[in-house]
Protein backbone atom coordinates (compact mmCIF):
# COMPACT_ATOMS: atom_id res chain seq x y z
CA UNK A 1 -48.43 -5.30 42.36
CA UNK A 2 -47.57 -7.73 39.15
CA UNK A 3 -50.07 -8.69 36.83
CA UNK A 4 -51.21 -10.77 34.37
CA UNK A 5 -53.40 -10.57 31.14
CA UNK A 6 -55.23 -13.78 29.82
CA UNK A 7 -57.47 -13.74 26.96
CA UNK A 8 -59.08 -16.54 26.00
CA UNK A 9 -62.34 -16.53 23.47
CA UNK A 10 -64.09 -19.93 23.88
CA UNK A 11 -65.26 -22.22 26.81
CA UNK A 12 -62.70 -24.59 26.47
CA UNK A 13 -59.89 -22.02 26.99
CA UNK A 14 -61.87 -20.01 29.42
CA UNK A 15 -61.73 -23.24 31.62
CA UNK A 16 -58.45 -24.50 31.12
CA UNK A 17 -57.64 -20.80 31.84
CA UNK A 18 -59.31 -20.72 35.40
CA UNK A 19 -57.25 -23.92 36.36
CA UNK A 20 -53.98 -21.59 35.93
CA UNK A 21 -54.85 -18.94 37.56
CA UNK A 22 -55.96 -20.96 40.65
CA UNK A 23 -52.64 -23.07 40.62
CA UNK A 24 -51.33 -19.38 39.80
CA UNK A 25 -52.83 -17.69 42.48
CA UNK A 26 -51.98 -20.73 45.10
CA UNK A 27 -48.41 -20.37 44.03
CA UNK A 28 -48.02 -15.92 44.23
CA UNK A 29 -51.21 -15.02 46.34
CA UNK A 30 -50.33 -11.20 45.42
CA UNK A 31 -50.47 -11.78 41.57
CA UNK A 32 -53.73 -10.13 40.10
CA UNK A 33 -55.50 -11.00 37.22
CA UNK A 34 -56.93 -9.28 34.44
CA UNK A 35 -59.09 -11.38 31.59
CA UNK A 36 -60.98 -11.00 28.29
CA UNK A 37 -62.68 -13.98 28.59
CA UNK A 38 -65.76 -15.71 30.10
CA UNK A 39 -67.18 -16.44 33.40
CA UNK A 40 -64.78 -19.65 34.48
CA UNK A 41 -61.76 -17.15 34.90
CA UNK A 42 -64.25 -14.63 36.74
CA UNK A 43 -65.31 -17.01 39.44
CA UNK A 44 -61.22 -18.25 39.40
CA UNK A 45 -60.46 -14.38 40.40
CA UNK A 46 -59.76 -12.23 37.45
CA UNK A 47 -61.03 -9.19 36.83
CA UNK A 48 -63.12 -9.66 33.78
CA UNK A 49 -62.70 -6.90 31.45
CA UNK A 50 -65.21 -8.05 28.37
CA UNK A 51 -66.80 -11.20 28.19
CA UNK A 52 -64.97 -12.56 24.67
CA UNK A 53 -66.59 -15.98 25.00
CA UNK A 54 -69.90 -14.73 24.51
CA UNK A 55 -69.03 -14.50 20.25
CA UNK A 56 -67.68 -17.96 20.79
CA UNK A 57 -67.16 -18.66 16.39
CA UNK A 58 -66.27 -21.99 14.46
CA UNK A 59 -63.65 -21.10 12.35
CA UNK A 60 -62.81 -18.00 10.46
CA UNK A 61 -65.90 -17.42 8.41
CA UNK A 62 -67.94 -18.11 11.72
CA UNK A 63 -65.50 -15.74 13.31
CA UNK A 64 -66.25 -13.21 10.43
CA UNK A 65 -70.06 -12.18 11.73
CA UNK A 66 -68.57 -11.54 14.88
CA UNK A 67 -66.02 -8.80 13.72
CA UNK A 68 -67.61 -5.79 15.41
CA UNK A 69 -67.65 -7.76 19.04
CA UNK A 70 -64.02 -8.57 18.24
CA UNK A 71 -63.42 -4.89 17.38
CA UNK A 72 -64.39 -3.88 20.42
CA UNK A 73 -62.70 -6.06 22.62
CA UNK A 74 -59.29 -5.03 20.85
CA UNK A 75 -60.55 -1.52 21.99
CA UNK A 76 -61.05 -2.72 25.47
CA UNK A 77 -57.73 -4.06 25.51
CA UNK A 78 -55.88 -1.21 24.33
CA UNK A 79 -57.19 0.93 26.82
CA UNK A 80 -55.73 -1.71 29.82
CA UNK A 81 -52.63 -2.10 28.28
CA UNK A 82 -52.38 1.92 28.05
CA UNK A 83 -53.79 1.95 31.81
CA UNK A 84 -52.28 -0.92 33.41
CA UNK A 85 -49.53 -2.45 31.58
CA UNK A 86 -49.50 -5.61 32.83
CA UNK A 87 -46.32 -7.94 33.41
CA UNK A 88 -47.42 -10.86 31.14
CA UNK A 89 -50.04 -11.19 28.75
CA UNK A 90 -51.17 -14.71 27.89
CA UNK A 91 -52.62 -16.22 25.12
CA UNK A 92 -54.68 -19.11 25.12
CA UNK A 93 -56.12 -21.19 22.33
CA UNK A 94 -58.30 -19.37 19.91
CA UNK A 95 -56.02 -18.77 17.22
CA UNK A 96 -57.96 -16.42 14.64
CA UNK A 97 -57.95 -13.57 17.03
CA UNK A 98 -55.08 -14.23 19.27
CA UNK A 99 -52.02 -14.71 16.65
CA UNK A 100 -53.10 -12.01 14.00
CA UNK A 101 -54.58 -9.70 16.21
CA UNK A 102 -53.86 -9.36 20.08
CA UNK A 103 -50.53 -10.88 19.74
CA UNK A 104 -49.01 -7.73 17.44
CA UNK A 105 -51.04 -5.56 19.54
CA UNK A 106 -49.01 -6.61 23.04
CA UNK A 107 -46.00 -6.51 21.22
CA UNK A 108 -46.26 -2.47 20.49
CA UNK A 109 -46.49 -2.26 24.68
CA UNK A 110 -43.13 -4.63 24.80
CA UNK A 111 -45.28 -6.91 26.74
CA UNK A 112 -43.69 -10.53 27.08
CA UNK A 113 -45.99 -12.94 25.52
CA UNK A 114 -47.05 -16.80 26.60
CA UNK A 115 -49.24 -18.69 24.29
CA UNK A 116 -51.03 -21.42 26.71
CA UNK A 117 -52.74 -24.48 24.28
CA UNK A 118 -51.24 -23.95 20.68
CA UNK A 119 -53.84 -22.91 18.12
CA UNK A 120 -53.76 -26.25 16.10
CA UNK A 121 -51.04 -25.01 13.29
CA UNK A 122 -49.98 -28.38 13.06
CA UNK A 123 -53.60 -29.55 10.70
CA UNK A 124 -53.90 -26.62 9.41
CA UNK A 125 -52.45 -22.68 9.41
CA UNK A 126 -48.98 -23.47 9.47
CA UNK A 127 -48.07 -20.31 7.73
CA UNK A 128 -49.41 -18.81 11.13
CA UNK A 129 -46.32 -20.25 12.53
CA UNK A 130 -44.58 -17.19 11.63
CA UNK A 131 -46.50 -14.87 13.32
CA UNK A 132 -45.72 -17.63 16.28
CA UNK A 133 -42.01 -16.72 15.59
CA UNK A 134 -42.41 -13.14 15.63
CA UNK A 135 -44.62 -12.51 18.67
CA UNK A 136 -44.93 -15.23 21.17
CA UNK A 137 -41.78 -15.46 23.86
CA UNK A 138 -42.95 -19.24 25.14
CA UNK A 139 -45.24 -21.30 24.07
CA UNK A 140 -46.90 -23.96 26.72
CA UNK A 141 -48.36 -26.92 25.07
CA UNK A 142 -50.24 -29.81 25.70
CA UNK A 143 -48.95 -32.89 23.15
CA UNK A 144 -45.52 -33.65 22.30
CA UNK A 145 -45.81 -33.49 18.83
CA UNK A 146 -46.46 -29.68 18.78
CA UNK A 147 -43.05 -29.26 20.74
CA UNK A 148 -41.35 -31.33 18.51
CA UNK A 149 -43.01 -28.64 16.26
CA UNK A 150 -42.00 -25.56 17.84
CA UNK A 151 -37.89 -26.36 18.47
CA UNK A 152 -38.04 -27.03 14.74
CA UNK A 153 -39.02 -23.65 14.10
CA UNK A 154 -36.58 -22.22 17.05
CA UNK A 155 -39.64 -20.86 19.26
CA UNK A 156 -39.39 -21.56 23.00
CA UNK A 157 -41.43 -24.49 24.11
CA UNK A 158 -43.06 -26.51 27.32
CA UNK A 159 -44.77 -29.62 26.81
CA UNK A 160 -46.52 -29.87 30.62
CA UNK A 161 -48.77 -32.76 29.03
CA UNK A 162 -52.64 -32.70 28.92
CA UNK A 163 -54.51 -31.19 32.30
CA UNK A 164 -57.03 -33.76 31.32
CA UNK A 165 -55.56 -36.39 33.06
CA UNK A 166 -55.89 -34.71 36.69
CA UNK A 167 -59.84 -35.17 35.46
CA UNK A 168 -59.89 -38.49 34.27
CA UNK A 169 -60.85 -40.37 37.36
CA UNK A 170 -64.59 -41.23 37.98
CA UNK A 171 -65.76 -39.63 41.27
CA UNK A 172 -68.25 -42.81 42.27
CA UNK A 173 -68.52 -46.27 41.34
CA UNK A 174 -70.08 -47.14 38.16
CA UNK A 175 -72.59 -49.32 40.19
CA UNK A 176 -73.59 -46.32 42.17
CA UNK A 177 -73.91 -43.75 38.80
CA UNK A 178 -76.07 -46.37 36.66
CA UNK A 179 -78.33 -46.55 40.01
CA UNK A 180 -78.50 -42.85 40.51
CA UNK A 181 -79.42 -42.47 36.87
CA UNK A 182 -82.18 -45.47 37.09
CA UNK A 183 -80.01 -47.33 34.32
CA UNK A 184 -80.47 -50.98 33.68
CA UNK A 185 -77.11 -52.80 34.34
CA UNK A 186 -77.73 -55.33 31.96
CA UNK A 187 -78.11 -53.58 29.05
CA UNK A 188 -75.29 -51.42 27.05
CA UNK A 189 -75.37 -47.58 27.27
CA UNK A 190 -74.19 -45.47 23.96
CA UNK A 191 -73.11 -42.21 24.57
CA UNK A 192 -73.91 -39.32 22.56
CA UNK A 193 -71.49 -36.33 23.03
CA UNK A 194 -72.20 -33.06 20.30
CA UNK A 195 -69.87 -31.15 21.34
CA UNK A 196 -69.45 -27.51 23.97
CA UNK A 197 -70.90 -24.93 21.53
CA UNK A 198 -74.72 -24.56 21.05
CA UNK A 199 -73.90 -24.08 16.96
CA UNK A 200 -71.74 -27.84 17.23
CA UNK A 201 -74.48 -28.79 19.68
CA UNK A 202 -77.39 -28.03 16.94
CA UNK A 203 -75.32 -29.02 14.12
CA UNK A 204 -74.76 -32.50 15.40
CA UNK A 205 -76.98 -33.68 18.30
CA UNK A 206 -79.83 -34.40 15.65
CA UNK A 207 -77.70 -36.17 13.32
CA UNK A 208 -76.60 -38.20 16.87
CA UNK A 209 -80.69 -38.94 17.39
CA UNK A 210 -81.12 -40.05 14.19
CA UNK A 211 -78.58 -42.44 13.97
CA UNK A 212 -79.74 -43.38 17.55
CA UNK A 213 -82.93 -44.29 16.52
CA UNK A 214 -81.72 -46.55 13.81
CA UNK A 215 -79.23 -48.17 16.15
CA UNK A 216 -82.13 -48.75 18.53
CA UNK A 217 -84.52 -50.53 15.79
CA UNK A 218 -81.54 -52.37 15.00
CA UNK A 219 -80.62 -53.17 18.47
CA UNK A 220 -83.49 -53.03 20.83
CA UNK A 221 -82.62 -52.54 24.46
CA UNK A 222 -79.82 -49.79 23.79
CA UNK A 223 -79.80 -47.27 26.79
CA UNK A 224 -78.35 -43.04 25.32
CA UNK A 225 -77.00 -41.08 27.23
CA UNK A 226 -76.08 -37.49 26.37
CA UNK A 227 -73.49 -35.68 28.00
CA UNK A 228 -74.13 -31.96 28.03
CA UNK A 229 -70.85 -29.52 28.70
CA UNK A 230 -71.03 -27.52 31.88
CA UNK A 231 -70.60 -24.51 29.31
CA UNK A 232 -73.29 -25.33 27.06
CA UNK A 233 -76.87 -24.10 26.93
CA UNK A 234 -79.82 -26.41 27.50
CA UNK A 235 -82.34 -25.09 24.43
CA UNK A 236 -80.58 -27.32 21.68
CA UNK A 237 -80.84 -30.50 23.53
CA UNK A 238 -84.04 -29.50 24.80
CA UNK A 239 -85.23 -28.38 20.68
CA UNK A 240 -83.44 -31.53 19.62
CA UNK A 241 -84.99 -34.39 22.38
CA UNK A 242 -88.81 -32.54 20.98
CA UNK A 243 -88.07 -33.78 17.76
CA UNK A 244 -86.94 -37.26 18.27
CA UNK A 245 -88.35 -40.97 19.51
CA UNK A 246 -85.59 -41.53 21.17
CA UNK A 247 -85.63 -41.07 25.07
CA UNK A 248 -82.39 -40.47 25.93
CA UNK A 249 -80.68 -38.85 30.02
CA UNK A 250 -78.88 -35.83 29.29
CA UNK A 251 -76.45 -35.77 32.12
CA UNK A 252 -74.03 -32.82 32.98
CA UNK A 253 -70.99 -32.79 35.58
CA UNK A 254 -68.05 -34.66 35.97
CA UNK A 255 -67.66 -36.58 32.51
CA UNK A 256 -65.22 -39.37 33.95
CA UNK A 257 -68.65 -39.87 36.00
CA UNK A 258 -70.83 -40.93 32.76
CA UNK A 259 -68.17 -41.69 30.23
CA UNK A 260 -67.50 -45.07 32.46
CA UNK A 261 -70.78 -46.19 31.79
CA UNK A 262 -70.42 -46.44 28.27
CA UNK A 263 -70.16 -49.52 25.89
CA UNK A 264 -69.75 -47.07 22.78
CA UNK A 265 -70.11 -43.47 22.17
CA UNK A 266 -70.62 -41.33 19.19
CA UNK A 267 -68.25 -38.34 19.88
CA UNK A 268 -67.95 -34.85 17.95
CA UNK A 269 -64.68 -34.18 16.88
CA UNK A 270 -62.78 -32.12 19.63
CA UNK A 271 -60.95 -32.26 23.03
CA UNK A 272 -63.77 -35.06 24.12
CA UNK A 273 -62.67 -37.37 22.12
CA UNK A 274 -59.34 -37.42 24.45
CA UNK A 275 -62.09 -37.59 27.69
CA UNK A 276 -63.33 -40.24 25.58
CA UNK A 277 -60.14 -41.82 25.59
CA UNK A 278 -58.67 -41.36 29.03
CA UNK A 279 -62.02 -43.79 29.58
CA UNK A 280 -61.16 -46.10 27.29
CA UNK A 281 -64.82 -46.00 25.30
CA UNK A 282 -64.96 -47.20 22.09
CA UNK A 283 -66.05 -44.22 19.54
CA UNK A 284 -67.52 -43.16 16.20
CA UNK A 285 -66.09 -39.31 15.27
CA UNK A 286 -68.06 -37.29 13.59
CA UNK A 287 -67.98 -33.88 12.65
CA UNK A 288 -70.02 -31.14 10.35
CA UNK A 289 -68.78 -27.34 9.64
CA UNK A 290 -70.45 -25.02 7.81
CA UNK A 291 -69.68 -25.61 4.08
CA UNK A 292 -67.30 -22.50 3.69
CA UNK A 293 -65.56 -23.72 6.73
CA UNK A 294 -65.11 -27.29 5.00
CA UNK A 295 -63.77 -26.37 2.15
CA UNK A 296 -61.43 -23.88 3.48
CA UNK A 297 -60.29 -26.59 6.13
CA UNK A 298 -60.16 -29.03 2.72
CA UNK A 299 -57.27 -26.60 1.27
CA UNK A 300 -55.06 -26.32 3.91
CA UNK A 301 -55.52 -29.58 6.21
CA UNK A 302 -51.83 -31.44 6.66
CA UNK A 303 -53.15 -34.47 8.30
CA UNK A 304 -55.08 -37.65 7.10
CA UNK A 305 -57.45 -37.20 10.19
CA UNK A 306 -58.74 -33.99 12.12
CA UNK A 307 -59.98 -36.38 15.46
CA UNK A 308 -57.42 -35.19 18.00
CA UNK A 309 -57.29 -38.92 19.61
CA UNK A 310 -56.22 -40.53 16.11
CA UNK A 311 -53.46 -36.95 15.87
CA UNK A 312 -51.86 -37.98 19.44
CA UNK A 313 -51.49 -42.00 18.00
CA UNK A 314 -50.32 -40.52 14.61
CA UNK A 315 -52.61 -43.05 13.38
CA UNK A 316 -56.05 -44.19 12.73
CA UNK A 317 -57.63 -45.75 15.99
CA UNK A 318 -60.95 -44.61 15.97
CA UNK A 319 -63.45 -44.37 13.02
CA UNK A 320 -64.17 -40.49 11.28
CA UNK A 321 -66.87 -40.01 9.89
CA UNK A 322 -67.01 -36.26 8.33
CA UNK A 323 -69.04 -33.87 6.61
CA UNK A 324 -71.39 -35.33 3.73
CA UNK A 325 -70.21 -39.13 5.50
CA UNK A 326 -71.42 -37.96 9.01
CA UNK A 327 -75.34 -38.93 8.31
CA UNK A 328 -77.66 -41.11 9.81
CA UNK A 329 -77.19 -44.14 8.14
CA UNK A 330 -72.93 -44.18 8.34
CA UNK A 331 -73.09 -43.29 11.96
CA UNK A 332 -75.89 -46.26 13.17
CA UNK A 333 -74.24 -48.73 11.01
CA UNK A 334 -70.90 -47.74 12.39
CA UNK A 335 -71.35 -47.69 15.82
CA UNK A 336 -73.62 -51.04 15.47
CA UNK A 337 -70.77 -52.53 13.69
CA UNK A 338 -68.69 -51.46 16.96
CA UNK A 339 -71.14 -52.59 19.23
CA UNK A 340 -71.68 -56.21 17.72
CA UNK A 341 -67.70 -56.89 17.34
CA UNK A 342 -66.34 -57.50 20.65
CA UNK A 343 -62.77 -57.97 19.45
CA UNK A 344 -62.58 -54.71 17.61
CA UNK A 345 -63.63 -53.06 21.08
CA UNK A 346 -60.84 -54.62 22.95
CA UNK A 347 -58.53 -54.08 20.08
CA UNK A 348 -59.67 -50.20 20.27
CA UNK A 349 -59.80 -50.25 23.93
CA UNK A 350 -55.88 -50.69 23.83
CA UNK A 351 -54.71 -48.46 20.86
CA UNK A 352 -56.59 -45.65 23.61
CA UNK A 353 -54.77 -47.05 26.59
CA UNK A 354 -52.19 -46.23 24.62
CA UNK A 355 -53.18 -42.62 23.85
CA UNK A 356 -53.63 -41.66 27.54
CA UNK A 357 -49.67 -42.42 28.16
CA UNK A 358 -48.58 -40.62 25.24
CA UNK A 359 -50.72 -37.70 27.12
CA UNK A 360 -47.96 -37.46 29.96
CA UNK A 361 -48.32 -37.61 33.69
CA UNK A 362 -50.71 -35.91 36.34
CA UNK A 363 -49.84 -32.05 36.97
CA UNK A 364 -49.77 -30.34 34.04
CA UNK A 365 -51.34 -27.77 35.37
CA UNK A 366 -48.84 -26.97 38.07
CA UNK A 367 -46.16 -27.55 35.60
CA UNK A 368 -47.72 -24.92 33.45
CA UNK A 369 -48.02 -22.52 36.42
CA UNK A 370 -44.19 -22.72 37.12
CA UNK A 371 -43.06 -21.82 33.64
CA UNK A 372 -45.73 -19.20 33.62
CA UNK A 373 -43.93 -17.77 36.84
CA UNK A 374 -40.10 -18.54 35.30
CA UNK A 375 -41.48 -16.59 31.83
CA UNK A 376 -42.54 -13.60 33.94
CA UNK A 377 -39.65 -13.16 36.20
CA UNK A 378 -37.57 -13.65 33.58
């Protein structure tokens, strides 16, 4: 019976992961499936065979404290590839371990390779690209810019567009959300989104309260809401919330659902900012790595900005606000700036209607399933 082999090592992958293997599994209902990964591809059907998203890291010095877990999951894999070669092994995100480590690993079985969401080579790691070259058979991508990327360098490429879009539509009303969250309709809601990780979650959800609190003195009457990832754990919004004035819903589940309440949102860098955008909220960026990270980020970054939604417009439409800049005071005045100005929200509001076209059309998924299929027959 054919197989295939995902590994995936963060929550973002793991999901986007599950979504294949049930359009997958719709598609060849005798495929089975094999995963180092984390619980979303477990309830989707694979067989789990170590649970990789558990050492979750931040970049590579992050990834550093977690070498032993990684050493052992390279162990685990060996064995299954020894056991049960499977047909395809496929890559997704998560570019520290996957490129320099599992991908020359599958290659010594003569495994076929598919690399599903490019590690982001394109800011930063480009001399990675080689190992792209030498190791991956197809890459599946999500943004035309990274397959304009990949035929320059002569690796096979699919741009399916962004899965997000299959997501992007609210499942109620707005009027019948704000009710069901006791919200005042009258009043403007700000958004707060830290990020999936509990370490982004900690670094930047009390940053987000702070500036919160000065937006609120500034602006009485300001509802927060703060939108907690179905992967993340509830103890830093809980340890954050004890520490702070501000009373503020923390809301999980569909994030089309909340995100179409907002006025303005403050937004850590990362693939929200794009559900930010397919919702057309105005946004404040911010980020904060460790320092290491920063610096080592600092020497190699390509592009002007690191907010993915400002990468797909290839220019800046959104305020950054990074590092040493992402405190208190820049973020309140910032986002009051945004909230006052009802022109530069419109004006905003566009340059992100304009994002979510150049993210492609509904069914990337399925798209991404079929070229899985073509790379495996072939």
């Amino acid at each position: 019976m054919p197989s295939i082999l995902f590994v995936a090592g963060d929550p973002s992958g793991d999901a986007h992961a599950a979504s294949l293997i049930r359009s997958l599994r719709a598609k060849e209902p005798g495929l089975r499936f094999f995963a180092l990964g984390g619980p979303a591809m477990a309830q989707a059907g694979a067989q789990l065979l170590d649970h990789l998203t558990a050492a979750s890291a931040i970049g590579p010095f992050d990834a550093a404290r977690h070498i032993g877990r990684f050493s052992k999951s390279l162990r685990t894999l060996k064995a299954h590839l020894q056991t049960q070669r499977p047909d395809l092994v496929i890559l997704v995100d998560f570019g520290d371990f996957n490129l320099p480590f599992v991908a020359p690993l599958v290659k010594k079985f003569k495994i076929p390779i598919l690399y599903y969401i490019s590690p982001q080579l394109w800011a930063w790691g480009r001399w990675r690209l080689r190992l792209v070259q030498r190791y991956v058979d197809r890459m599946v991508v999500f943004f035309p810019f990274e397959e304009q990327l990949y035929r320059k360098a002569n690796v096979a490429v699919s741009w399916v567009g962004h899965p997000l879009i299959d997501s992007a539509h609210p499942s109620e009303s707005r009027e019948t959300i704000l009710k069901k969250l006791n919200l005042n309709p009258s009043r403007m809601n700000v958004g707060l989104l830290a990020g999936s990780r509990d370490k982004e979650i900690s670094r930047h959800l009390p940053l987000m309260l702070k500036a919160a609190e000065r937006a609120a003195w500034r602006m009485p009457g300001l509802q927060f809401i703060i939108l907690r990832a179905a992967s993340a754990s509830e103890e830093p919004f809980q340890r954050a919330l004890s520490r702070s004035p501000i009373e503020a819903r923390v809301v999980s589940g569909q994030a089309a659902d909340i995100l179409q309440l907002l006025d303005a949102a403050v937004v850590a860098s990362g693939t929200v900012t794009l559900e930010t955008a397919l919702q057309e909220v105005p946004m404040v960026v911010v980020y904060r790595a460790s320092w290491p990270t920063y610096w080592a980020a600092r020497a190699v970054l390509r592009l002007p900005d690191i907010a993915l939604v400002n990468v797909v417009a290839n220019r800046r439409v959104v305020p950054e606000l990074i590092q040493s800049q992402a405190n208190p005071r820049r973020i309140a005045e910032t986002l009051i700036q945004l909230l006052r100005d009802e022109k530069q929200r419109s004006i905003m509001k566009e340059n992100l209607r304009q994002v979510r076209l150049a993210l492609g059309s509904p069914g990337a998924v399925e798209r991404a399933a079929a070229v899985v299929l073509e790379t495996m027959r072939g």
